[in-house]
N, C-alpha and C. Protein backbone atom coordinates (compact mmCIF):
# COMPACT_ATOMS: atom_id res chain seq x y z
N UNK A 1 -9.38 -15.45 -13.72
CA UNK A 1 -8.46 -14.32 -13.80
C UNK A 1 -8.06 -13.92 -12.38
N UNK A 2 -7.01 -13.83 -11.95
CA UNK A 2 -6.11 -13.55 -10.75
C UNK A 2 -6.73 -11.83 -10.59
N UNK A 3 -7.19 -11.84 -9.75
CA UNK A 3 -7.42 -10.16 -9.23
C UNK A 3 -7.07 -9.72 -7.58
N UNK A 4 -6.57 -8.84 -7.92
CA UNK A 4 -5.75 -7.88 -6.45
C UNK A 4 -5.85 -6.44 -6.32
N UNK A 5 -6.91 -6.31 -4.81
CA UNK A 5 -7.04 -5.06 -4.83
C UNK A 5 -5.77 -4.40 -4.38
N UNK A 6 -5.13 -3.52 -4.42
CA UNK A 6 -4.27 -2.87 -3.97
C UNK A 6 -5.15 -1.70 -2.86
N UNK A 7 -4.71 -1.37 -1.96
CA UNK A 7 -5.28 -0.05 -1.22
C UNK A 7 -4.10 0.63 -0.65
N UNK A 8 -4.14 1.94 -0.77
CA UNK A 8 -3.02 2.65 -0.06
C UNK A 8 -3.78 3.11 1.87
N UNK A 9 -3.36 2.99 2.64
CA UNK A 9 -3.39 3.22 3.84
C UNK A 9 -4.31 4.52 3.70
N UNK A 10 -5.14 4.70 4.76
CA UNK A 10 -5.87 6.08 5.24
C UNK A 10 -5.24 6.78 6.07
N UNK A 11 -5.16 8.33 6.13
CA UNK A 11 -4.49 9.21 6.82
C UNK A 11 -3.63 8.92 8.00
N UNK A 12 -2.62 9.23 8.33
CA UNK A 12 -2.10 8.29 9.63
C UNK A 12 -2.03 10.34 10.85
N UNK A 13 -2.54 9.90 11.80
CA UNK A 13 -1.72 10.86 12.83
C UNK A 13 -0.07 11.54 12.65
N UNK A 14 0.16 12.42 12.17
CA UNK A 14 1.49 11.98 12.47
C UNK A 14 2.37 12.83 13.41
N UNK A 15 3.23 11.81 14.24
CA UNK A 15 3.72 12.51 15.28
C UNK A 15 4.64 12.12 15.50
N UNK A 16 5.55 12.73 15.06
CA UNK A 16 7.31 12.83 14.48
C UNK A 16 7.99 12.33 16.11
N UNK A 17 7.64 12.19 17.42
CA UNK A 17 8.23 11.70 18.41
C UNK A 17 8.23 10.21 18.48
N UNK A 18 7.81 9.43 17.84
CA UNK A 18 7.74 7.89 17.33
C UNK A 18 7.45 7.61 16.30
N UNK A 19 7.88 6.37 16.17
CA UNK A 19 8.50 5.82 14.48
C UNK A 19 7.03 5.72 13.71
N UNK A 20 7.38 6.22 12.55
CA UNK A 20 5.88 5.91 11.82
C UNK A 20 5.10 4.93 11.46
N UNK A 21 6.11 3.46 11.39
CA UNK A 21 5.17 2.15 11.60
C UNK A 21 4.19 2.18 12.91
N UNK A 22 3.80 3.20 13.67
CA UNK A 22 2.91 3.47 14.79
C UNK A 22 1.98 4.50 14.98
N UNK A 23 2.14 5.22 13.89
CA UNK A 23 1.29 6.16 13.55
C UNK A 23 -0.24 5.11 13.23
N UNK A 24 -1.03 5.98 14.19
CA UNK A 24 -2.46 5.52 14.24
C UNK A 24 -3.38 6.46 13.29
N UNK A 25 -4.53 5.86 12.74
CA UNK A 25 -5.33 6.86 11.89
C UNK A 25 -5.91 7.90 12.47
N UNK A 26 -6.25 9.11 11.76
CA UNK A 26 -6.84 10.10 12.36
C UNK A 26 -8.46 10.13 12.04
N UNK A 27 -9.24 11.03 12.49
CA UNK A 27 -10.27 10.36 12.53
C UNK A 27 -11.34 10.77 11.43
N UNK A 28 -10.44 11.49 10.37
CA UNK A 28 -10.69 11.84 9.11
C UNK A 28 -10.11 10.17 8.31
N UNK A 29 -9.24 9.80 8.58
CA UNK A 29 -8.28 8.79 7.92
C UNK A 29 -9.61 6.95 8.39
N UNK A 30 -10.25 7.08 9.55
CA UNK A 30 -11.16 5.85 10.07
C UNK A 30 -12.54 6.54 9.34
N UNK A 31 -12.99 7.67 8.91
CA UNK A 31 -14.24 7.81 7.99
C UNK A 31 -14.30 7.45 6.42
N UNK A 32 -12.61 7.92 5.82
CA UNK A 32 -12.91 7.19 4.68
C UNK A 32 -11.79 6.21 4.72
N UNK A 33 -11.27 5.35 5.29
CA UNK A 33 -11.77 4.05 5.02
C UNK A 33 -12.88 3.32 5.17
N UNK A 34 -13.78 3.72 6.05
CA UNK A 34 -15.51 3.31 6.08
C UNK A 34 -16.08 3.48 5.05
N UNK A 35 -15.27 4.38 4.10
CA UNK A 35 -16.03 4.51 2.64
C UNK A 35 -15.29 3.77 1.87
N UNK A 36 -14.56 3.84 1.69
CA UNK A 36 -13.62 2.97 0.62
C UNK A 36 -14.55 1.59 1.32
N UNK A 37 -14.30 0.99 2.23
CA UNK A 37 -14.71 -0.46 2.76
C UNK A 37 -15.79 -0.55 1.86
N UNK A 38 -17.04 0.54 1.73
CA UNK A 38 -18.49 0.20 1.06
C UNK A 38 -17.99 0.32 -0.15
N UNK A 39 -17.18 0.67 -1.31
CA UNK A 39 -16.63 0.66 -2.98
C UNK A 39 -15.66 -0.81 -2.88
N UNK A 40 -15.08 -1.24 -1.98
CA UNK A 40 -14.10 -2.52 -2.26
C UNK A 40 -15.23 -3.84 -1.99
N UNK A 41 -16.37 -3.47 -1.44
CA UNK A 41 -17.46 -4.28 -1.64
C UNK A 41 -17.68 -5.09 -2.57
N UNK A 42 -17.94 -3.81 -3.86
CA UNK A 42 -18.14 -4.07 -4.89
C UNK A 42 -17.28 -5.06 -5.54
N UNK A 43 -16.01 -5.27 -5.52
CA UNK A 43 -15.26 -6.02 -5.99
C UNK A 43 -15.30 -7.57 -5.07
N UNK A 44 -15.93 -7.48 -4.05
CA UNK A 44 -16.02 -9.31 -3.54
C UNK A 44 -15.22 -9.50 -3.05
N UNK A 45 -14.23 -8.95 -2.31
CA UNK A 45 -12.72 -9.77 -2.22
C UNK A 45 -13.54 -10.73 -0.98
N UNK A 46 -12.64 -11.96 -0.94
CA UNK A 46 -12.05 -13.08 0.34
C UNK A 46 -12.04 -12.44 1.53
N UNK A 47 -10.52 -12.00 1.27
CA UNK A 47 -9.48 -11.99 2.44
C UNK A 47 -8.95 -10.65 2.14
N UNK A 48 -8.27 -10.00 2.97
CA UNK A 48 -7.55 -8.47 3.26
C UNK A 48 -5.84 -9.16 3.91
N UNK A 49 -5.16 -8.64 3.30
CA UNK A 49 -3.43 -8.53 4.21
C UNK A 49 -3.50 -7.02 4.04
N UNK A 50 -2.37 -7.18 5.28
CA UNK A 50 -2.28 -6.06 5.52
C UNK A 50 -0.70 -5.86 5.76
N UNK A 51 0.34 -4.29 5.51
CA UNK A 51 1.32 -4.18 6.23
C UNK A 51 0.83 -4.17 7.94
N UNK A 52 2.26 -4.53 8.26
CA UNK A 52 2.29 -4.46 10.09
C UNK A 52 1.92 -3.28 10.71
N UNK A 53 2.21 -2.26 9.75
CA UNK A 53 2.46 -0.51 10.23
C UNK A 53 0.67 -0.40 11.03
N UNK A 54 0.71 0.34 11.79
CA UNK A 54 -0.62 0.42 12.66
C UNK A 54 -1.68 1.12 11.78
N UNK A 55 -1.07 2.20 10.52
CA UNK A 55 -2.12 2.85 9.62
C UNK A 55 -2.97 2.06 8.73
N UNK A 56 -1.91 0.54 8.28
CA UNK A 56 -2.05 -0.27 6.82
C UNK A 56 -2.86 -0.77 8.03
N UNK A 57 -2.69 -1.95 8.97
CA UNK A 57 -3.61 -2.73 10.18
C UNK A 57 -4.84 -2.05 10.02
N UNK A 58 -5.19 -0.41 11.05
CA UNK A 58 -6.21 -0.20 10.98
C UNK A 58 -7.10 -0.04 9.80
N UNK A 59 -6.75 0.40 8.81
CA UNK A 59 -7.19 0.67 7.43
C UNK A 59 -8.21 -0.61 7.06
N UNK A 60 -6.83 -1.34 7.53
CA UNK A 60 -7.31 -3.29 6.73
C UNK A 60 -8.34 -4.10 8.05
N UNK A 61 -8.72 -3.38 8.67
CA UNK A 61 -9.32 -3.93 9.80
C UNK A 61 -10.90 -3.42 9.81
N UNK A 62 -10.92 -1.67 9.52
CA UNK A 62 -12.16 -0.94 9.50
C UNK A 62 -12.94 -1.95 7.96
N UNK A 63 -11.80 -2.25 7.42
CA UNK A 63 -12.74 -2.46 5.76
C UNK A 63 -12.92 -3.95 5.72
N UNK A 64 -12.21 -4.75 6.65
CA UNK A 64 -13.04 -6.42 6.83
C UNK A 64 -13.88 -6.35 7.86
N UNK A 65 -13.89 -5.56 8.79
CA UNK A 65 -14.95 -5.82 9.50
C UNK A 65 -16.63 -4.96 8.65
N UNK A 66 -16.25 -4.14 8.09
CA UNK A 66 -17.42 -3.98 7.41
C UNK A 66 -18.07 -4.87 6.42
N UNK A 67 -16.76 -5.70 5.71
CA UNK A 67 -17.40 -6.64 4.89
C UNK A 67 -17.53 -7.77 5.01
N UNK A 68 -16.86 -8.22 7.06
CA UNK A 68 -17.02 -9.61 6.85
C UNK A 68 -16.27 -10.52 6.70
N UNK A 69 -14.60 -10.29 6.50
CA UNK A 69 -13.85 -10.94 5.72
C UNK A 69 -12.80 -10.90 6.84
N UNK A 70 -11.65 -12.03 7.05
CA UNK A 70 -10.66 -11.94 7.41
C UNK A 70 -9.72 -10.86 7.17
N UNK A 71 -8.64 -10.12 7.90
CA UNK A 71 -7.59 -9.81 7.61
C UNK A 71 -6.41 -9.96 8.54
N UNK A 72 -5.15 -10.17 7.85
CA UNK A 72 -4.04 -10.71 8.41
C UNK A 72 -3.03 -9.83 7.97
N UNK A 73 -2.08 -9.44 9.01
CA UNK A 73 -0.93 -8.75 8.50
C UNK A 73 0.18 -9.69 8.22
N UNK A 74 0.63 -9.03 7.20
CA UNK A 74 2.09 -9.97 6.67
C UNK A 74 3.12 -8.65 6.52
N UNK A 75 4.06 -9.26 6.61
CA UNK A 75 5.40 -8.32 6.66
C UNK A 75 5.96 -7.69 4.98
N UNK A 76 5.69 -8.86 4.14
CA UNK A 76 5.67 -8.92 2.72
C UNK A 76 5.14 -7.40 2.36
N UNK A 77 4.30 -7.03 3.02
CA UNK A 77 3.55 -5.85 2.47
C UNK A 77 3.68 -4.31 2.72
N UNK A 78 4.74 -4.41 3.93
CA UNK A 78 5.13 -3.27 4.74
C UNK A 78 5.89 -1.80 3.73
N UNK A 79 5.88 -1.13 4.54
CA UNK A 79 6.70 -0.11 3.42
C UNK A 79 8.00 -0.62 3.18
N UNK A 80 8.98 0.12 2.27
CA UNK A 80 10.29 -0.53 2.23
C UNK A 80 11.32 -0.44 3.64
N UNK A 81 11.60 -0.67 3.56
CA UNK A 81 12.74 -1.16 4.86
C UNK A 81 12.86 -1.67 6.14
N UNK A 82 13.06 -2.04 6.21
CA UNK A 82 12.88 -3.45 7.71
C UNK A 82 13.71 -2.49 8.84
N UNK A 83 15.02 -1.06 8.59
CA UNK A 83 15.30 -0.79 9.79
C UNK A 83 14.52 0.37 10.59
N UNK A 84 15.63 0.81 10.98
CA UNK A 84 14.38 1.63 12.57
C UNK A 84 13.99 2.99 10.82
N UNK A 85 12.98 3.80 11.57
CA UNK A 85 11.96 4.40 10.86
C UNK A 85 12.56 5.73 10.75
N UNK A 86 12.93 6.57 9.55
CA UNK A 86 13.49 7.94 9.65
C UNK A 86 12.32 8.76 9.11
N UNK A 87 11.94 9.70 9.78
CA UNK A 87 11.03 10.41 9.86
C UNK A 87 11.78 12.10 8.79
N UNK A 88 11.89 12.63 7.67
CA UNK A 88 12.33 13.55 6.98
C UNK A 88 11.23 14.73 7.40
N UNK A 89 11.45 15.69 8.20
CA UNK A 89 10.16 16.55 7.94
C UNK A 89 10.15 17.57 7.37
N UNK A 90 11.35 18.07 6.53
CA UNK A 90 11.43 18.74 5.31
C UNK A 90 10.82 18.19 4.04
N UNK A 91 9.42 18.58 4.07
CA UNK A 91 8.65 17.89 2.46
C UNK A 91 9.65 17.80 1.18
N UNK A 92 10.60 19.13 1.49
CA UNK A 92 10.72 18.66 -0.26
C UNK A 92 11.63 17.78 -0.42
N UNK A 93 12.81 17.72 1.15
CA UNK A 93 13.92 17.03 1.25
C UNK A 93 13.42 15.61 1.09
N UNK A 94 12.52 14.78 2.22
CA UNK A 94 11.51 13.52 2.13
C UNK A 94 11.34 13.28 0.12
N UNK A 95 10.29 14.26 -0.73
CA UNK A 95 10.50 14.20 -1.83
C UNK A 95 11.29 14.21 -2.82
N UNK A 96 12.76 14.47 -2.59
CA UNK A 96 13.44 14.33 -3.33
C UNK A 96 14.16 12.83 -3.03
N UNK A 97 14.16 12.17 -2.10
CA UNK A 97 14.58 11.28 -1.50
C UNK A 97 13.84 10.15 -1.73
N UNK A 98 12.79 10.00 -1.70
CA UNK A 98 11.33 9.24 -2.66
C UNK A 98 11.98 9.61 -4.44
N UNK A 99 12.32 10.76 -5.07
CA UNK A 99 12.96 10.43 -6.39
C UNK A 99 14.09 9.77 -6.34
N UNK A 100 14.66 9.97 -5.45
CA UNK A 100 15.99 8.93 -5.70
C UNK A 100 15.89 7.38 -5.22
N UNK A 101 15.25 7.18 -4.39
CA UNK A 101 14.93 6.19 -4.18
C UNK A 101 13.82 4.88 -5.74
N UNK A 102 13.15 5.78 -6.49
CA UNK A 102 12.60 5.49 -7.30
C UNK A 102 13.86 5.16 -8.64
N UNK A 103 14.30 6.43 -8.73
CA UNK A 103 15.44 6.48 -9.89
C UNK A 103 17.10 5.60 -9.48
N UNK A 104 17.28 5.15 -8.58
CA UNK A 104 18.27 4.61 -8.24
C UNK A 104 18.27 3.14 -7.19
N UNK A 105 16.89 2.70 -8.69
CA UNK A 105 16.59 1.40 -7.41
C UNK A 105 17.89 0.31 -6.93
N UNK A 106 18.73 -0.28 -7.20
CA UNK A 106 20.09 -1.10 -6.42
C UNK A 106 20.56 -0.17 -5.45
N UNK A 107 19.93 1.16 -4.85
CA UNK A 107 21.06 1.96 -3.87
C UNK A 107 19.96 1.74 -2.52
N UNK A 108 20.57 2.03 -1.38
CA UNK A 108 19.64 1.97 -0.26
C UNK A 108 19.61 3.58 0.18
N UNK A 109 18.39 3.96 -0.49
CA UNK A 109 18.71 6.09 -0.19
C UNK A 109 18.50 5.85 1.42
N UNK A 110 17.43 4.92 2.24
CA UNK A 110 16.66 5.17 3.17
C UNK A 110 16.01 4.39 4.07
N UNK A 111 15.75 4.18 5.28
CA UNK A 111 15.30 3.25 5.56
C UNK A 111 15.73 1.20 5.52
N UNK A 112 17.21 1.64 4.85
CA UNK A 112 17.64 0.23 4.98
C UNK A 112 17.27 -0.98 3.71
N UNK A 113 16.60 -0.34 2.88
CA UNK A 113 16.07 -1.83 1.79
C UNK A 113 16.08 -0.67 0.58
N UNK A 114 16.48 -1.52 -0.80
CA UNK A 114 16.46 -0.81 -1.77
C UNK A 114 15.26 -0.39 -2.38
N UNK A 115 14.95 0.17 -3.48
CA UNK A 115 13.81 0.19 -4.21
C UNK A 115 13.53 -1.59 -4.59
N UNK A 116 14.83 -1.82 -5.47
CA UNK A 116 14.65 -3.62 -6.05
C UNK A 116 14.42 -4.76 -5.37
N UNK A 117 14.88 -4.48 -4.14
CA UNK A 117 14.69 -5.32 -2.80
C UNK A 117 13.18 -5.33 -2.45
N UNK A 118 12.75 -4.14 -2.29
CA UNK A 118 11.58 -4.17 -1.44
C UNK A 118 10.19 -4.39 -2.83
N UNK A 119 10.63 -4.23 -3.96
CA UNK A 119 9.61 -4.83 -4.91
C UNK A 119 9.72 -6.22 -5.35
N UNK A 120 11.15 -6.91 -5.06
CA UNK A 120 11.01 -8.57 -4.99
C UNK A 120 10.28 -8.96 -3.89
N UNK A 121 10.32 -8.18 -2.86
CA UNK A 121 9.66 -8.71 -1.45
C UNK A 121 7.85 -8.49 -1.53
N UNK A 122 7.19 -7.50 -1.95
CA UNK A 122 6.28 -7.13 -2.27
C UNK A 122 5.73 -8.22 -3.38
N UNK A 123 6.93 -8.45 -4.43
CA UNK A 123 5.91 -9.78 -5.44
C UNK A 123 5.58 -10.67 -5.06
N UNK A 124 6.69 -11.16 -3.95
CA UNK A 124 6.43 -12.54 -3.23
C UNK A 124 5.47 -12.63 -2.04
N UNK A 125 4.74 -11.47 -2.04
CA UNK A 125 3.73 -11.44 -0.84
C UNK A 125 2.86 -11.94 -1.88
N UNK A 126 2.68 -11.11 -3.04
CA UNK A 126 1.59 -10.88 -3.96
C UNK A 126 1.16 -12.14 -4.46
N UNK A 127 2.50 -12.85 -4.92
CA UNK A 127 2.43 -14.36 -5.69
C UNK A 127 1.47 -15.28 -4.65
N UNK A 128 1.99 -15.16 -3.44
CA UNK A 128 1.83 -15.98 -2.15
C UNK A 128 0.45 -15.72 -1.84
N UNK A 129 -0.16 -14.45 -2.12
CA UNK A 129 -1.58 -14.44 -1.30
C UNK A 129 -2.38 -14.52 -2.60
N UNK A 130 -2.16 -14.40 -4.09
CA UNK A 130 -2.76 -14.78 -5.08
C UNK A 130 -3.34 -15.82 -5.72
N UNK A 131 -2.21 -16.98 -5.50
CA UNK A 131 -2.20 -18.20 -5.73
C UNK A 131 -2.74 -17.96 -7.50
N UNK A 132 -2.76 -19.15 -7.75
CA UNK A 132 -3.44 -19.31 -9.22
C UNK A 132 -5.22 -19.62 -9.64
N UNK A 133 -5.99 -19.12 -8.14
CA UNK A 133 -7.48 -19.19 -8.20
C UNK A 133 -7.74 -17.84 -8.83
N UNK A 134 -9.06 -17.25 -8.48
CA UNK A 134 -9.98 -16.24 -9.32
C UNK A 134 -10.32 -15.90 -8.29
N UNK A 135 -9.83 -15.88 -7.10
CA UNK A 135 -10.60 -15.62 -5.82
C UNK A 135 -9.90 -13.66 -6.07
N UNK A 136 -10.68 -13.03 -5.29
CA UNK A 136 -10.27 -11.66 -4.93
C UNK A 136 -9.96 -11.41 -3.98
N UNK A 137 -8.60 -10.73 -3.84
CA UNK A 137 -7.84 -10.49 -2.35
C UNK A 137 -7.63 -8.84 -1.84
N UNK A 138 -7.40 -8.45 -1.39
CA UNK A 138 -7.11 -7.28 -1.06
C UNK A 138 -5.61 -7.30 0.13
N UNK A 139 -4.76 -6.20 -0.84
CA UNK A 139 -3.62 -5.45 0.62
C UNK A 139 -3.59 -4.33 0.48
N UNK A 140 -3.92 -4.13 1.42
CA UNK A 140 -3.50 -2.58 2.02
C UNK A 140 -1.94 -2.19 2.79
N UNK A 141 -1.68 -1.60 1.80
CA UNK A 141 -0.06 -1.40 2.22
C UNK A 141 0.09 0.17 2.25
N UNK A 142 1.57 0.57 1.24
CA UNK A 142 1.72 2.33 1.78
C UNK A 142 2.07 2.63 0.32
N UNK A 143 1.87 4.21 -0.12
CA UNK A 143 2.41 4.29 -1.35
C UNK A 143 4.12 4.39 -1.87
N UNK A 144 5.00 4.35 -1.13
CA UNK A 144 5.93 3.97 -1.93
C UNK A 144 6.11 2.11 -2.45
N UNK A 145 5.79 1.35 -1.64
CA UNK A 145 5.61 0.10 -2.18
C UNK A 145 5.31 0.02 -3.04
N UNK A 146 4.46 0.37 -3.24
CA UNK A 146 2.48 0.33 -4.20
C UNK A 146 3.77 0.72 -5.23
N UNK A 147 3.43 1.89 -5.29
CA UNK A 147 3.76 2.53 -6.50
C UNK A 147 5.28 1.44 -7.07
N UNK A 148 5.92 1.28 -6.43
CA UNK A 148 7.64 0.48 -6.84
C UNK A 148 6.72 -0.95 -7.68
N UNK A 149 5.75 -1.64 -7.25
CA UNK A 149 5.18 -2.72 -7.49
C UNK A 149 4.80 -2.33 -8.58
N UNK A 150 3.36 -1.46 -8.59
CA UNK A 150 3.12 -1.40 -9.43
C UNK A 150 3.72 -0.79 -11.48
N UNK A 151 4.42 -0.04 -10.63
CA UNK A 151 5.56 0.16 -11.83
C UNK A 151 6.13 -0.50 -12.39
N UNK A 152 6.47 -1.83 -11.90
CA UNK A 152 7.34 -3.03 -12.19
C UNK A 152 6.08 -4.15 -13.07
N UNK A 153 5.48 -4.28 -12.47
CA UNK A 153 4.15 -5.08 -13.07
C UNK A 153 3.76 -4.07 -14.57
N UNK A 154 3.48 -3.07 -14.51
CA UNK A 154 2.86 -2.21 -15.58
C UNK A 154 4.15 -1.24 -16.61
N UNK A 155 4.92 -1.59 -16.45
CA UNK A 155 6.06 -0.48 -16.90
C UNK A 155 6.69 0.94 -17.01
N UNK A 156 5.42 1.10 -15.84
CA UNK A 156 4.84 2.37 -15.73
C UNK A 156 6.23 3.33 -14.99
N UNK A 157 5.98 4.28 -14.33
CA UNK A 157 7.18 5.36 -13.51
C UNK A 157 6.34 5.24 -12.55
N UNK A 158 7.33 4.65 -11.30
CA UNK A 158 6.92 4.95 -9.95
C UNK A 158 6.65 5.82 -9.10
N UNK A 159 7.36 7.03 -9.87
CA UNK A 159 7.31 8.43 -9.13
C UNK A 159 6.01 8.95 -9.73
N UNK A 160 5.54 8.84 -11.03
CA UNK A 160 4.33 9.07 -11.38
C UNK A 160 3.29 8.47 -10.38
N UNK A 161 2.78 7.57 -10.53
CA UNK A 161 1.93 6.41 -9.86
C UNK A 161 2.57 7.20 -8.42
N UNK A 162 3.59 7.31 -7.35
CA UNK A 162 3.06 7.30 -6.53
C UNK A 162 2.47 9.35 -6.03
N UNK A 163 2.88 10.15 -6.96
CA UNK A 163 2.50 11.12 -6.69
C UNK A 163 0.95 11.43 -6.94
N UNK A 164 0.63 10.54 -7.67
CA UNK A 164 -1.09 10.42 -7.93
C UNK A 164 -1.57 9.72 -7.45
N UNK A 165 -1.16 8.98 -6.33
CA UNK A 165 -2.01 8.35 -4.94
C UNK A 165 -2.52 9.09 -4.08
N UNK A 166 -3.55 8.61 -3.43
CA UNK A 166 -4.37 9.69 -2.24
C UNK A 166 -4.13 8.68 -1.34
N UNK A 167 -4.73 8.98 0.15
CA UNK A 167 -4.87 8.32 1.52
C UNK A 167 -6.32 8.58 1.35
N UNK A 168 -6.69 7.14 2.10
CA UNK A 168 -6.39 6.32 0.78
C UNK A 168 -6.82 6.04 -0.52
N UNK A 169 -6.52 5.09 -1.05
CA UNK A 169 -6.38 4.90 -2.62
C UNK A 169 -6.78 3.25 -2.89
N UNK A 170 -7.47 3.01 -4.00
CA UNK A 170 -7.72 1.56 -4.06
C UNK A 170 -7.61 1.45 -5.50
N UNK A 171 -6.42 0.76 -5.96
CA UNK A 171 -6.29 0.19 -7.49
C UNK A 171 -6.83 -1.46 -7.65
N UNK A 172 -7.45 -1.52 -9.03
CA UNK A 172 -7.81 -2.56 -8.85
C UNK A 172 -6.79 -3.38 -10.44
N UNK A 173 -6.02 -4.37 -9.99
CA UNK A 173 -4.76 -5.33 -10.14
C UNK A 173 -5.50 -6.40 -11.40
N UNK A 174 -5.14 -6.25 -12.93
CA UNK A 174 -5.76 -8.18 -13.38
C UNK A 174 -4.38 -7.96 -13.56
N UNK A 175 -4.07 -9.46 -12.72
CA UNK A 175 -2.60 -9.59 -12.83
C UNK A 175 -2.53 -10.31 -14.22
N UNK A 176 -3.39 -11.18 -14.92
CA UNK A 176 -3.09 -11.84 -15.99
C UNK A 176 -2.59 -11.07 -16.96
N UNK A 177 -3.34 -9.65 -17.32
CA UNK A 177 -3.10 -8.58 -18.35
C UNK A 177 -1.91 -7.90 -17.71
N UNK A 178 -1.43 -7.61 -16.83
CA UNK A 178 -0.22 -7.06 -16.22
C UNK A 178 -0.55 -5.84 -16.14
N UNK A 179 -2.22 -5.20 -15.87
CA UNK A 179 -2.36 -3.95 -16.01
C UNK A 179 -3.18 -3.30 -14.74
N UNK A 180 -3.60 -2.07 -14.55
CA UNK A 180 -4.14 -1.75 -13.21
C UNK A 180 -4.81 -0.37 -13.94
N UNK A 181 -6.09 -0.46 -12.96
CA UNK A 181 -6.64 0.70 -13.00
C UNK A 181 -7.10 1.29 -11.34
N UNK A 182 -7.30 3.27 -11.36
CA UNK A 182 -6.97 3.34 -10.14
C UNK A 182 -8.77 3.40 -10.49
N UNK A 183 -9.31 3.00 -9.14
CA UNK A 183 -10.79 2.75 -8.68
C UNK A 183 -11.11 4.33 -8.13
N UNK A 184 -11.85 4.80 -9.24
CA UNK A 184 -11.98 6.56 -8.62
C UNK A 184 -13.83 6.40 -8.09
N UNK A 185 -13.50 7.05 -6.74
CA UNK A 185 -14.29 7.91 -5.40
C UNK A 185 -14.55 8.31 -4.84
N UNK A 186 -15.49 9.18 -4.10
CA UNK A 186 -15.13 10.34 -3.24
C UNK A 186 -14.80 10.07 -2.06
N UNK A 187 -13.98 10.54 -1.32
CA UNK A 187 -13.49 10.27 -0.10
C UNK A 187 -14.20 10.75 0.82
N UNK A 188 -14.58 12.09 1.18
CA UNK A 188 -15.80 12.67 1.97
C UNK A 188 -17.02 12.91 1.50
């Protein structure tokens, strides 16, 4: 059976004077991923990918070096959009913009890549680091991905799924059943 951990990124710094693919963890955000690392244990994975973004890296770095395991960043896994990084710091404005982006996946609300775009790009990471073994993998990416993926795989609402994500978050993927459950733990 094909299994994929999903993890959402740990707390990032954030500091609206540079782009957020550079936001580094804070040091609440490097304690629990040290915890999450000891619960994704449990599941055995291989190997860890990671997005490029410096939060998904460190995240995916604290939790293979605790267990031992390679990790590699791939681009496949990044948040949606490949252009420069728009930072919204009006919460509700950012949130309404995450609904449209969910509800109007063929449009580009943001960031340059659609909702549909960036979840074909996300499968083809997934397909690619899955292969057709039983091995267990882990990526740590960001929650609008997550959530666009996983919605698409499960039939689920993306805006649901991603408003019930934490920093971070670890779902655990049987891709054969097309179904996911979120892996509940305490963070502190």
């Amino acid at each position: 059976m094909p299994r994929l951990l999903l993890v959402r990124h740990a707390e990032p710094e954030i500091d609206i004077a540079v782009p957020a693919s550079v936001w580094p963890l804070t040091s609440r955000g490097v304690s629990s991923a040290e915890k999450l690392a000891s619960v994704t244990a449990d599941f055995g994975p291989i190997r860890i990918f990671t997005s490029p973004e410096v939060k998904a890296v460190e995240t995916g770095r604290i939790m293979a070096d605790a267990l031992g395991i390679p990790a590699t960043a791939d681009e496949r896994f990044a948040e949606h959009g490949a252009g420069p990084d728009e930072f919204i710091p009006d919460y509700r404005e950012f949130r309404a913009s995450v609904r449209r982006f969910f509800t109007e996946p063929d449009e580009v609300v943001f960031r340059g890549e659609s909702c549909r775009a960036a979840g074909e790009r996300f499968s083809e990471g997934v397909a690619a680091v899955t292969g057709d073994n039983d091995d267990v993998v882990a990526v740590v990416t960001h929650g609008r991905i997550m959530a666009t993926w996983l919605a698409r795989l499960s039939g689920g609402t993306a805006w649901d799924i991603w408003t019930g994500l934490r920093m971070p978050d670890l779902v655990d993927v049987d891709l054969d059943a097309q179904a996911y459950q979120t892996v509940q733990f305490t963070l502190f």
